[in-house]
Protein backbone atom coordinates (compact mmCIF):
# COMPACT_ATOMS: atom_id res chain seq x y z
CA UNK A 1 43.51 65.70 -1.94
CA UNK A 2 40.48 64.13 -3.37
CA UNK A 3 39.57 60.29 -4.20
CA UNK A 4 39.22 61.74 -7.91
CA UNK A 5 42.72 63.49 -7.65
CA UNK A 6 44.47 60.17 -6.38
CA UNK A 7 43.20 58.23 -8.72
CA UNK A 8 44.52 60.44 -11.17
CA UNK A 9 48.15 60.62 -9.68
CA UNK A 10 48.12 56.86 -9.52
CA UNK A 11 46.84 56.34 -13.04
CA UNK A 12 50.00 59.03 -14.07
CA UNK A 13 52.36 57.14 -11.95
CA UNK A 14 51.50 53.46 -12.79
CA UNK A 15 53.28 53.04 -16.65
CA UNK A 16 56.25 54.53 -15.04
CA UNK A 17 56.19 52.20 -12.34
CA UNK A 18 55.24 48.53 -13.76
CA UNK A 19 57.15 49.56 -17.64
CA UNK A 20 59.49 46.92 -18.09
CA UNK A 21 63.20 48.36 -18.52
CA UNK A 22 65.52 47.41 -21.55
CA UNK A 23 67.13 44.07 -20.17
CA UNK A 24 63.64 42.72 -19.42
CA UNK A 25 62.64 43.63 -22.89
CA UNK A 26 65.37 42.05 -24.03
CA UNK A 27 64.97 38.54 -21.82
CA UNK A 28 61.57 38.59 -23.25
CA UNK A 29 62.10 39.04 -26.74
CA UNK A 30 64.82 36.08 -26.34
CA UNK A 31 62.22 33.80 -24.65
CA UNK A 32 60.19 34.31 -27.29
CA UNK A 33 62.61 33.88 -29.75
CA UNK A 34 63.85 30.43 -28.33
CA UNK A 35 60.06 29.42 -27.91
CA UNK A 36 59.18 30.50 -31.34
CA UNK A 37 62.48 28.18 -32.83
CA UNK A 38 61.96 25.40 -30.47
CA UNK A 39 57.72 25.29 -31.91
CA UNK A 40 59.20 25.47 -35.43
CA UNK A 41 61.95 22.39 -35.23
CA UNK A 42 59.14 20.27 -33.51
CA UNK A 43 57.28 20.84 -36.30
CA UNK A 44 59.70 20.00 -38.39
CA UNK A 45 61.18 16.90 -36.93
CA UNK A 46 57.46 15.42 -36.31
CA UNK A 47 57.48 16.22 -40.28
CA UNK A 48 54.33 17.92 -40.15
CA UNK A 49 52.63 19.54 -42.99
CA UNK A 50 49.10 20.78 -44.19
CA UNK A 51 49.04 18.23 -46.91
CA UNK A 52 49.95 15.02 -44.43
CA UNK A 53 47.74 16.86 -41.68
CA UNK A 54 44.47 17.24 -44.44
CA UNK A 55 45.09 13.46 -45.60
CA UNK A 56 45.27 12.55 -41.90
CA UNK A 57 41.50 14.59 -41.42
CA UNK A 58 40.04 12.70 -44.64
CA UNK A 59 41.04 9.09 -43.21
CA UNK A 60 39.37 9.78 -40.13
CA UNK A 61 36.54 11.03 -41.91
CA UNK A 62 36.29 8.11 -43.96
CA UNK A 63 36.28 6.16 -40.55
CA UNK A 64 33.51 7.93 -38.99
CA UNK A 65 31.40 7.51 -41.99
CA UNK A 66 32.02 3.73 -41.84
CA UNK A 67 31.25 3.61 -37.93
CA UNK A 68 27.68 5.05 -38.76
CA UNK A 69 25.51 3.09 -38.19
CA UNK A 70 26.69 1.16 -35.06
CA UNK A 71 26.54 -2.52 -35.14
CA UNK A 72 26.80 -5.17 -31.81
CA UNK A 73 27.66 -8.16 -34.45
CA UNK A 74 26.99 -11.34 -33.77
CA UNK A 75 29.89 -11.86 -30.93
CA UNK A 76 28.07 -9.45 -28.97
CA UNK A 77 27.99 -11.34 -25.71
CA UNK A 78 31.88 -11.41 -26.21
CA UNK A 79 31.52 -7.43 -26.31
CA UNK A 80 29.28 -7.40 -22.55
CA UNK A 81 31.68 -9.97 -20.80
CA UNK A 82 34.47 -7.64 -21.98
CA UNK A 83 33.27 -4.27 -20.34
CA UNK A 84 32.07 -6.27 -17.68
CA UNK A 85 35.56 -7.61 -17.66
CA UNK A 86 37.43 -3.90 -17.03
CA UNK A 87 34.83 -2.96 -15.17
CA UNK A 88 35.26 -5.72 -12.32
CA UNK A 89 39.33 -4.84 -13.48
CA UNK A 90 39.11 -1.24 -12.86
CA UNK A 91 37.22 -2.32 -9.07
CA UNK A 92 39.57 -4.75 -7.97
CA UNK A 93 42.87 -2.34 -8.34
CA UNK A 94 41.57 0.69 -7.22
CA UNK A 95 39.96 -1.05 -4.20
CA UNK A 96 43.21 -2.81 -3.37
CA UNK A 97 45.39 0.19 -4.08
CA UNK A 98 42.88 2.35 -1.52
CA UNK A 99 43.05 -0.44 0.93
CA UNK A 100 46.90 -0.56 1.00
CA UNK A 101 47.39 3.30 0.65
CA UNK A 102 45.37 4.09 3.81
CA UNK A 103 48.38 3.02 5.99
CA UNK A 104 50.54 4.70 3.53
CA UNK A 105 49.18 7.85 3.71
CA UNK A 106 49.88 8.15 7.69
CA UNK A 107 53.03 7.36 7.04
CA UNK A 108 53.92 9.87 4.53
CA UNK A 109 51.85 12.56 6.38
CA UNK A 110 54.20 14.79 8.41
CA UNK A 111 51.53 15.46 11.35
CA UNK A 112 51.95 11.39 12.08
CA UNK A 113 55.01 10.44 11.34
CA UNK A 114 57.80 13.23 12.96
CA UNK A 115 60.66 11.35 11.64
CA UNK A 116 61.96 13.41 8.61
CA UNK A 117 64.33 11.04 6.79
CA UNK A 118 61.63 8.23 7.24
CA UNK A 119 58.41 10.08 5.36
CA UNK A 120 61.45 11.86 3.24
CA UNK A 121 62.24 8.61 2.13
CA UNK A 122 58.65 6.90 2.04
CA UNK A 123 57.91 10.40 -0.29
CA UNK A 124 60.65 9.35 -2.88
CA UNK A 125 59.64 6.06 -3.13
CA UNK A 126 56.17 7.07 -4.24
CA UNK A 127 57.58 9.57 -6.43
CA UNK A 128 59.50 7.06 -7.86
CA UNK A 129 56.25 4.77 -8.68
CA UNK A 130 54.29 8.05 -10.03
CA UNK A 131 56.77 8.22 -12.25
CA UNK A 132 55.88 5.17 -14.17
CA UNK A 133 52.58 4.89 -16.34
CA UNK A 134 49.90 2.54 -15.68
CA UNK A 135 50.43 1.07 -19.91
CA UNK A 136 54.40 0.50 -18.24
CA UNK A 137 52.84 -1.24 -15.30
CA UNK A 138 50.34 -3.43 -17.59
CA UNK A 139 53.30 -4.39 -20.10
CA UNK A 140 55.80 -5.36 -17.43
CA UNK A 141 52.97 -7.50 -16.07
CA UNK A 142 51.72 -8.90 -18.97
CA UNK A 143 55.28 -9.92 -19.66
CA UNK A 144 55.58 -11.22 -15.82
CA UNK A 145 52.05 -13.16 -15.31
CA UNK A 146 50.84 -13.72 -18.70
CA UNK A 147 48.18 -12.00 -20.74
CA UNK A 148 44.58 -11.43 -19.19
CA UNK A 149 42.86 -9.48 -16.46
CA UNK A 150 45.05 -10.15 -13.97
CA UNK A 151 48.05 -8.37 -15.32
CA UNK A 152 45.56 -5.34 -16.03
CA UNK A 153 44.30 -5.89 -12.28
CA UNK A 154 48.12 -5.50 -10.80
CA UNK A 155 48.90 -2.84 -13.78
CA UNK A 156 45.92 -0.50 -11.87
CA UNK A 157 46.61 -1.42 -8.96
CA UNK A 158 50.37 -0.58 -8.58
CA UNK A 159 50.18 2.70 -10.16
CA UNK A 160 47.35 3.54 -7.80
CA UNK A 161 49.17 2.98 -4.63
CA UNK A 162 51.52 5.87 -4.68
CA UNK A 163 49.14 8.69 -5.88
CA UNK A 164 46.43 7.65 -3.94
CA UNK A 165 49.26 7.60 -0.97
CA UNK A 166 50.07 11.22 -1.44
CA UNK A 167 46.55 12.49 -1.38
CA UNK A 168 45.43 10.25 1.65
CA UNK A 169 48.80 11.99 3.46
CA UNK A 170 47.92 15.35 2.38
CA UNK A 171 44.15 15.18 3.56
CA UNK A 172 45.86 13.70 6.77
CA UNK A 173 48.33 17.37 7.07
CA UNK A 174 45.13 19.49 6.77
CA UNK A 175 42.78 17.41 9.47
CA UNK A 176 41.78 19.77 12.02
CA UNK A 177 43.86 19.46 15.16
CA UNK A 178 41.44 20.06 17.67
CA UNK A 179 39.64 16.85 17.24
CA UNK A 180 43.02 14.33 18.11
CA UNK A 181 43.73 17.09 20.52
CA UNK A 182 40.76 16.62 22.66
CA UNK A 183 40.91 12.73 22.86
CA UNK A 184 44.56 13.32 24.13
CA UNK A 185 43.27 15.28 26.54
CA UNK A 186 40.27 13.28 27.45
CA UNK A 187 43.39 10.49 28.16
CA UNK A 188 43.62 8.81 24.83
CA UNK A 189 47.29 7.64 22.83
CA UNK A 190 48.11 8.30 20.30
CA UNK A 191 46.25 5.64 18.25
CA UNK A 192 43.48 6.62 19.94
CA UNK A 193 44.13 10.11 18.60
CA UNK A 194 44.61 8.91 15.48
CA UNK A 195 41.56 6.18 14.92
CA UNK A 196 38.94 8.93 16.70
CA UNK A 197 40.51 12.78 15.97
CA UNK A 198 41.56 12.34 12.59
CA UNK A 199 40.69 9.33 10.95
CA UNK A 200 36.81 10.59 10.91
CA UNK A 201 37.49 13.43 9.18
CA UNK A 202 39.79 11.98 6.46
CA UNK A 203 37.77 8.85 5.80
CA UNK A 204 34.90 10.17 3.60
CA UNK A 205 37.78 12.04 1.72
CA UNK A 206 39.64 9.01 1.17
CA UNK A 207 36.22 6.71 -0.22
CA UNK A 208 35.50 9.96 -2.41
CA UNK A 209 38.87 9.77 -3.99
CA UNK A 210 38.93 6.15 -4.27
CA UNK A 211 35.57 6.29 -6.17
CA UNK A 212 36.67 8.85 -8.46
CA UNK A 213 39.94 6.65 -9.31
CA UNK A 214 37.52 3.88 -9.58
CA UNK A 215 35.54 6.21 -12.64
CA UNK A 216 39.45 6.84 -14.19
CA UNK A 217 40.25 3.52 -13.97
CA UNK A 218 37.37 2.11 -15.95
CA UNK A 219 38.37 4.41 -19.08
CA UNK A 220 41.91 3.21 -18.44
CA UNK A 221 41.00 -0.20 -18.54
CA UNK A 222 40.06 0.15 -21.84
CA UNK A 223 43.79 0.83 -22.95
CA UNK A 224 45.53 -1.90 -20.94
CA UNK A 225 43.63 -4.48 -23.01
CA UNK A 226 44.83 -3.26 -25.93
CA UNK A 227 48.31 -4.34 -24.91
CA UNK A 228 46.47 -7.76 -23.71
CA UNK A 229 45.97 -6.95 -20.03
CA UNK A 230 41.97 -7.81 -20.20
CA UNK A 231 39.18 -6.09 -20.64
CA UNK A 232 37.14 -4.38 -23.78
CA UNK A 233 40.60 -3.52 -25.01
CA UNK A 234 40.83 -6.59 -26.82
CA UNK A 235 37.49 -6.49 -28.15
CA UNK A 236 38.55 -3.18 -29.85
CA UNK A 237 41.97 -4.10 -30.76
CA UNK A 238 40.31 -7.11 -32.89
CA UNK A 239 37.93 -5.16 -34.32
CA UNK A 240 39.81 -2.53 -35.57
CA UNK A 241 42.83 -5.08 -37.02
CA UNK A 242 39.59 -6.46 -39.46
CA UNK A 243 37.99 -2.99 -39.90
CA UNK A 244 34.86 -3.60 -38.65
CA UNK A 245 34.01 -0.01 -37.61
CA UNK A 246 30.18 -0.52 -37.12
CA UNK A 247 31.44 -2.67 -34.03
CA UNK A 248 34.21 -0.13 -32.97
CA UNK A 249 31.34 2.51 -32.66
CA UNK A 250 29.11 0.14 -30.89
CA UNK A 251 32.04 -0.20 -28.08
CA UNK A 252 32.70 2.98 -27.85
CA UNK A 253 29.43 3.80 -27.07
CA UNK A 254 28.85 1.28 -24.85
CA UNK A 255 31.90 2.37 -22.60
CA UNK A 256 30.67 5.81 -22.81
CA UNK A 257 27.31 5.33 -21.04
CA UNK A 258 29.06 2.55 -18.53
CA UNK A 259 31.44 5.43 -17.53
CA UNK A 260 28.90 7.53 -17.41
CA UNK A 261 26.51 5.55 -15.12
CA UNK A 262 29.75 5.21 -12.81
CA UNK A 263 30.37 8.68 -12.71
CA UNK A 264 26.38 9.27 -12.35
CA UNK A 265 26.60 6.67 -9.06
CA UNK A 266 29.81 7.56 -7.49
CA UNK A 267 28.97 11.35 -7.65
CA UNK A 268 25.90 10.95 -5.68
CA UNK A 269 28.08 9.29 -2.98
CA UNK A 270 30.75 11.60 -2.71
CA UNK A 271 28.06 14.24 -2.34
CA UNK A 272 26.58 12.02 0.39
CA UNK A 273 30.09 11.82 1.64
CA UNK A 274 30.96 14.93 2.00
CA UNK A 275 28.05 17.62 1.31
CA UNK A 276 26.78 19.97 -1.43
CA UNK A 277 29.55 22.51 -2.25
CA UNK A 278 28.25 26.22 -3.02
């Protein structure tokens, strides 16, 4: 038979072969159905409309128009000490958070630690701290220490440690094994193995996903102050409670091009890091 003539058959036999039958249909249309009336009550309890939704658009129009043009005020060196303010915040907890996840990490990572019930358990408790947002973090510590940038500086810094843990212990899993092989084998420990196979390889990893936190955390520092953990978040947060939207825009600016010269920086050492990808 020819190439032509099997492509033929093939094309014949395929609706026959992948055409769902009647209960699939069926599930489907039901899925569909219960998507279709679960889209329409949260619509409906989130009372949305076109009317509420175009007098929504108009406000914010209104704002823009009133942000234009920008405007650093007179309190404008208040305005520099408070990015400077979540920048050093944003620094400080992602450093520490790196610096204590490190040892984490070869904990959790199941190449290190052989123990199942220990890195099972070590794995749940990180879990457990994913599962609570940095703006948690930053109340419960603004309640606990006070307000200022030290409750933003724990607030980073404690929601850092367990998702910077699980990446550090999954860069650890897929280290080459060769590497802590041959220092074994040259009459190394296991330390040994571990400082000079595999920590060489995972370091530049680790300081390229520390930086990029570090880029994440600036923006984010911007929302703890808001709830009075520090930072250009306050500076905001006053300015919008006495509408002065010339100053707003001027901020937001301002945080746009310091994210964007710590994105510029920090790329340029993760490339140096670890290489030019194709």
């Amino acid at each position: 038979m020819t190439p032509r003539a099997n492509v033929a058959l093939w094309r014949d036999r395929m609706p026959a072969a992948f055409s769902p039958g009647p209960a699939t249909r069926a599930l489907r249309a039901a899925g569909l159905a219960l998507f279709l009336a679960w889209l329409a009550g949260a619509l409906w309890w989130f009372d949305f409309s076109p009317q509420r939704l175009w007098n929504g658009l108009s406000g914010l129009g209104t704002i823009v128009v009133l942000m234009v043009p920008p405007s650093p005020g007179e309190l404008w060196v208040e305005i520099l000490q408070g990015i400077a303010e979540s920048v050093a915040m944003a620094f400080l907890g992602t450093f520490l958070a790196a610096i204590v996840a490190i040892p984490l990490g070869f904990l959790g990572a199941r190449n290190i630690v052989t123990a199942t019930l220990w890195r099972f358990s070590l794995r749940r408790v990180l879990d457990g701290f994913r599962g609570v947002d940095q703006l948690i973090w930053a109340l419960a510590y603004v309640r606990a220490v006070g307000l200022g940038p030290l409750a933003g500086v724990l607030a980073i810094f404690t929601a850092d440690i367990a998702v910077l843990a699980k990446l550090y212990a999954e860069a650890i899993e897929n280290a080459e094994k060769k590497q802590a092989e041959g220092v074994v084998a040259a009459g190394g420990g296991r330390l040994s193995a571990i400082r000079f196979g595999i920590l060489p390889q995972v370091a530049p990893v680790m300081l390229a996903q520390a930086l990029y936190f570090f880029e994440s955390n600036t923006r984010s520092a911007t929302i703890l102050g808001v709830v009075g953990a520090g930072g250009i978040g306050l500076q905001i947060a006053e300015r919008i409670r006495v509408r002065h939207w010339d100053e707003v825009a001027f901020i937001i600016i301002l945080m746009v091009a310091t994210v964007a010269a710590i994105d510029w920086i920090s790329g340029r050492i993760r490339r140096r890091l670890i290489g030019e990808r194709g």
